[in-house]
N, C-alpha and C. Protein backbone atom coordinates (compact mmCIF):
# COMPACT_ATOMS: atom_id res chain seq x y z
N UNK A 1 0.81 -1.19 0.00
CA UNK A 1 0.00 0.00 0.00
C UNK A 1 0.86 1.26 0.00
N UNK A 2 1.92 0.83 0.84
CA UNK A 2 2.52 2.06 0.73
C UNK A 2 3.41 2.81 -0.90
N UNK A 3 3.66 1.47 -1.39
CA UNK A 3 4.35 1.81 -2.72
C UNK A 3 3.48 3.00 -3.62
N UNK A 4 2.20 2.32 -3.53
CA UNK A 4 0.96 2.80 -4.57
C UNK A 4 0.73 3.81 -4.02
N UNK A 5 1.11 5.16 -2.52
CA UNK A 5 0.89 6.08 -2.48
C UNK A 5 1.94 7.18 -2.71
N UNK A 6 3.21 5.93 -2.82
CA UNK A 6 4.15 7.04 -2.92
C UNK A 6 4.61 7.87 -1.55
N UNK A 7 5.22 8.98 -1.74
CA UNK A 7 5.35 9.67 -0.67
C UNK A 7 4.28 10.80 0.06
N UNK A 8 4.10 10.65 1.15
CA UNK A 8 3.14 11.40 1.99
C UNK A 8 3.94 13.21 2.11
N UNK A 9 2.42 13.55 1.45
CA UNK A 9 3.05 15.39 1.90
C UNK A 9 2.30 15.57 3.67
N UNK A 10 3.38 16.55 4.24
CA UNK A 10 2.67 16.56 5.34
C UNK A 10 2.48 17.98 5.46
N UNK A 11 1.43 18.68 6.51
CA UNK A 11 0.35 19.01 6.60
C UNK A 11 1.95 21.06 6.43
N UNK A 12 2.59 20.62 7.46
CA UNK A 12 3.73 21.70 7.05
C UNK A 12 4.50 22.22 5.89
N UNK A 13 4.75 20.87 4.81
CA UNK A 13 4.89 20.82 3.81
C UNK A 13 4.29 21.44 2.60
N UNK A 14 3.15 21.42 2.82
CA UNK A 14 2.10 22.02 1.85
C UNK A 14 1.52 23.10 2.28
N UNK A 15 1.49 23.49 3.72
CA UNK A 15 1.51 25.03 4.01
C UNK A 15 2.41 25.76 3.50
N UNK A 16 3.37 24.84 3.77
CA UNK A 16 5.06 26.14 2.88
C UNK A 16 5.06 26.19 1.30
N UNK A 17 4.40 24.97 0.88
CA UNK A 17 3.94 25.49 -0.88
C UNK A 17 2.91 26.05 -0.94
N UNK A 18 1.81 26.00 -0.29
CA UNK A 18 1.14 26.95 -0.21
C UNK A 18 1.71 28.52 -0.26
N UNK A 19 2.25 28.93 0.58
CA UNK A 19 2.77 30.25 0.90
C UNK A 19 3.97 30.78 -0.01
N UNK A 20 4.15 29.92 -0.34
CA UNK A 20 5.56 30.09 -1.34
C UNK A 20 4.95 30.53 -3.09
N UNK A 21 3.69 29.72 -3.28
CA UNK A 21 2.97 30.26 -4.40
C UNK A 21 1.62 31.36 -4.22
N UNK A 22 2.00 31.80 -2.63
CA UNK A 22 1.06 32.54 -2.63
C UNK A 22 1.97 34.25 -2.80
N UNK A 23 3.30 34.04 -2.67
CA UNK A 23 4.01 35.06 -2.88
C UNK A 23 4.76 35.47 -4.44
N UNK A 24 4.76 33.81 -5.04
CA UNK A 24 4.74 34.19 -6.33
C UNK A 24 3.70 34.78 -7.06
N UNK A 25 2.55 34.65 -6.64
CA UNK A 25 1.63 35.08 -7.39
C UNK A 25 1.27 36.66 -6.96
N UNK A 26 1.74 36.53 -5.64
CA UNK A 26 1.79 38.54 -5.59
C UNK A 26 2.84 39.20 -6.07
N UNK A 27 3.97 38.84 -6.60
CA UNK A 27 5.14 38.86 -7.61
C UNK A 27 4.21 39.41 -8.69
N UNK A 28 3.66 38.17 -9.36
CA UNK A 28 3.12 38.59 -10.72
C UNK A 28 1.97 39.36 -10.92
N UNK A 29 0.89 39.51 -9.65
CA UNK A 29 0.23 40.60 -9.53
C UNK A 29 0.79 42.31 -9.83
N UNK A 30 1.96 42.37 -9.07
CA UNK A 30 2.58 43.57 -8.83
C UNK A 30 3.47 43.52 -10.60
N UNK A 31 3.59 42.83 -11.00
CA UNK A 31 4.74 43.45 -12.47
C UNK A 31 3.37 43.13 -13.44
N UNK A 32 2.11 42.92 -13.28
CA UNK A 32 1.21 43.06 -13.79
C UNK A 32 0.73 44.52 -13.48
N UNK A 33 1.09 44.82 -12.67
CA UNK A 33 0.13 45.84 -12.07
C UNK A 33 1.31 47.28 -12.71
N UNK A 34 2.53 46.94 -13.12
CA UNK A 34 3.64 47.69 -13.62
C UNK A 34 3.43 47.56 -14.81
N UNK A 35 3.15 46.89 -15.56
CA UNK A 35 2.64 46.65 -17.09
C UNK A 35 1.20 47.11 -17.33
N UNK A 36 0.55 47.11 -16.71
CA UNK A 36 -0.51 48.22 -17.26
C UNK A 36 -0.29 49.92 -17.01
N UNK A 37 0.22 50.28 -15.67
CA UNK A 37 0.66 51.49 -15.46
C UNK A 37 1.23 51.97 -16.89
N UNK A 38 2.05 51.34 -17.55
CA UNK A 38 3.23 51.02 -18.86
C UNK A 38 2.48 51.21 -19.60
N UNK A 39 1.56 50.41 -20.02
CA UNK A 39 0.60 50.67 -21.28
C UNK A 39 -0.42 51.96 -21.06
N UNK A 40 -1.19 52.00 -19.90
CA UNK A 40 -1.83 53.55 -19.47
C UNK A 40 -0.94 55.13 -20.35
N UNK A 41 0.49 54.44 -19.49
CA UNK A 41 1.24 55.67 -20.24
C UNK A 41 1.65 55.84 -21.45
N UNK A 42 2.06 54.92 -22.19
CA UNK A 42 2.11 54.57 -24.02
C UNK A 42 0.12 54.92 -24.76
N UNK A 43 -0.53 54.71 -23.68
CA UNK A 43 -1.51 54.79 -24.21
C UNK A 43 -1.84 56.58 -24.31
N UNK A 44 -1.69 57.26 -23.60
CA UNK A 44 -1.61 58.70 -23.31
C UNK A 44 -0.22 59.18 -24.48
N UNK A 45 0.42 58.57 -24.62
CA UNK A 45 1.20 59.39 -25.43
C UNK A 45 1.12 58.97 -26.81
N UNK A 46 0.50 57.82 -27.40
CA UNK A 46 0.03 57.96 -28.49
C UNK A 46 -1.26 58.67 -28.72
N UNK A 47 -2.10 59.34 -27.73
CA UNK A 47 -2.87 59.79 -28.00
C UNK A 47 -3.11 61.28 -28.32
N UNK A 48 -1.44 61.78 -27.51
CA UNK A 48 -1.01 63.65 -27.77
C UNK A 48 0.01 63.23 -28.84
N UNK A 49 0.01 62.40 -29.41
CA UNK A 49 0.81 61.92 -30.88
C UNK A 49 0.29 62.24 -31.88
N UNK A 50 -0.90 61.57 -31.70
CA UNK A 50 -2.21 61.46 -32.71
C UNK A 50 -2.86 63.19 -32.23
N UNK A 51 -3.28 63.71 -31.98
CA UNK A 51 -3.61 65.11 -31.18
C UNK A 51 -2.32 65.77 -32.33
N UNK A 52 -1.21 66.07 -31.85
CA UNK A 52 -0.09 66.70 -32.64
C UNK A 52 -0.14 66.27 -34.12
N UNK A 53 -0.54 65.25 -34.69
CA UNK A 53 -0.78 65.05 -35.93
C UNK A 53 -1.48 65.37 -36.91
N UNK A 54 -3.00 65.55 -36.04
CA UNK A 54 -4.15 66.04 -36.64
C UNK A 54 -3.48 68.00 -36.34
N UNK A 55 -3.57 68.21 -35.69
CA UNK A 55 -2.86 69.89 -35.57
C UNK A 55 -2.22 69.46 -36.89
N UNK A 56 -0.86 69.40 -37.01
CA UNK A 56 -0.28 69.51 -38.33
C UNK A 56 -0.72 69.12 -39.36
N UNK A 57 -1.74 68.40 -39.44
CA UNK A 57 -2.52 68.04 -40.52
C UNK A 57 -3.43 69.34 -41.15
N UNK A 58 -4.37 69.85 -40.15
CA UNK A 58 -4.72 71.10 -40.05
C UNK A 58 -3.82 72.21 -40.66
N UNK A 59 -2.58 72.34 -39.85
CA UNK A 59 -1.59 73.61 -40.28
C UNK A 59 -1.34 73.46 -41.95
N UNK A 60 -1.30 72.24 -42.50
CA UNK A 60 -0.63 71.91 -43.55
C UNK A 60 -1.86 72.68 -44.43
N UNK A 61 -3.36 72.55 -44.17
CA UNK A 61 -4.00 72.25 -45.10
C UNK A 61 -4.20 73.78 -45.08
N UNK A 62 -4.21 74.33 -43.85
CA UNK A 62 -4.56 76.10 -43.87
C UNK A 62 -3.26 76.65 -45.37
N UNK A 63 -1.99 76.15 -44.94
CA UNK A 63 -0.95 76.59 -45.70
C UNK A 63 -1.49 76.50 -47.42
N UNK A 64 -1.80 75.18 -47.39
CA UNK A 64 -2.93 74.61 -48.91
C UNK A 64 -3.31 75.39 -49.74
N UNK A 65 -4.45 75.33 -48.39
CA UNK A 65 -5.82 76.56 -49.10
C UNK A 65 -5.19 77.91 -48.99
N UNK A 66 -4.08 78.56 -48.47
CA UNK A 66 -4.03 79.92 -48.80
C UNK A 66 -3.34 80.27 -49.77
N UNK A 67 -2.52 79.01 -50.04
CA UNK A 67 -1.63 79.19 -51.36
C UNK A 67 -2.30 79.09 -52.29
N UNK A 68 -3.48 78.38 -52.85
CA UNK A 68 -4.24 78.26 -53.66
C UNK A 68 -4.87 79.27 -53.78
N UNK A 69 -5.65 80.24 -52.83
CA UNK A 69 -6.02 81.64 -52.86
C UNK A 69 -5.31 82.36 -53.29
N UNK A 70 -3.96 82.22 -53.12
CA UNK A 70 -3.28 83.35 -53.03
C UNK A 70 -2.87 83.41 -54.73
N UNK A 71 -2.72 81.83 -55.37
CA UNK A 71 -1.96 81.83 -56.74
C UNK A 71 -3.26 82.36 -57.45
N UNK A 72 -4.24 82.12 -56.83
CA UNK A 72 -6.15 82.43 -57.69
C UNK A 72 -5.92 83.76 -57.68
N UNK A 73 -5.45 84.82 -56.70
CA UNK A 73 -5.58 86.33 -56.83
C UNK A 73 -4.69 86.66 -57.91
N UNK A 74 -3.38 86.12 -57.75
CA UNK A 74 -2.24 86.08 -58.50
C UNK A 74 -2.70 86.15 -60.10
N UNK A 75 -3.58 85.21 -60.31
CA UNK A 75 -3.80 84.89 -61.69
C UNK A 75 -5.00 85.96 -62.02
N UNK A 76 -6.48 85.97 -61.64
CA UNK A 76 -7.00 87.10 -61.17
C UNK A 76 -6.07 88.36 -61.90
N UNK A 77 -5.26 88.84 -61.17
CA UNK A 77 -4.76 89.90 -61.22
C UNK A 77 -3.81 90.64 -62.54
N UNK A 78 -3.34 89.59 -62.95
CA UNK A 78 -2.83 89.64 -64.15
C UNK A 78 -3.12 89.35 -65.26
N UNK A 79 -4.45 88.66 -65.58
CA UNK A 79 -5.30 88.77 -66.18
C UNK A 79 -5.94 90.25 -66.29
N UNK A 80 -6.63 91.29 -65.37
CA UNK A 80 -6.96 91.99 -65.14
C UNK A 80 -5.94 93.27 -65.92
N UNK A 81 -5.23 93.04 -65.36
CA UNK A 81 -3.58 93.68 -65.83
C UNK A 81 -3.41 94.10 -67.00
N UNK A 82 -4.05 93.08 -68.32
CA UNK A 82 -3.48 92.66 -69.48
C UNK A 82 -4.53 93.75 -69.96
């Protein structure tokens, strides 16, 4: 009988694995809990990324349209001229 159980855990034994995976797992709680902080902040800065992009997207297009006004007066004008 005894072969077929193998070795006996005793009652101390398995409190201390107990406790031993109860500290690994607050290990991986806590660098879990550091990896989202991580992504929170990647997440905020792709978002004044994207924010700064659309602005220059904007600036570009004001520049666009005034040059296009501006070559329309241009032409306008010298036409007029003639």
């Amino acid at each position: 009988m005894e072969d077929a159980l193998g070795e006996v855990a005793t009652k101390e034994f398995v409190d201390h694995r107990i406790s031993e995976l109860r500290a690994d797992f607050a290990e991986q709680r806590a660098l879990f809990a550091e990896l989202k902080a991580d992504f929170a902040e990647l997440k905020a800065d792709f978002a004044e990324q994207k924010a700064e992009n659309k602005a220059s997207q904007l600036n570009q297009l004001r520049w666009i349209v005034g040059t296009i006004i501006a070559m329309g007066g241009l032409i306008i004008a010298s036409n007029l001229i003639r």
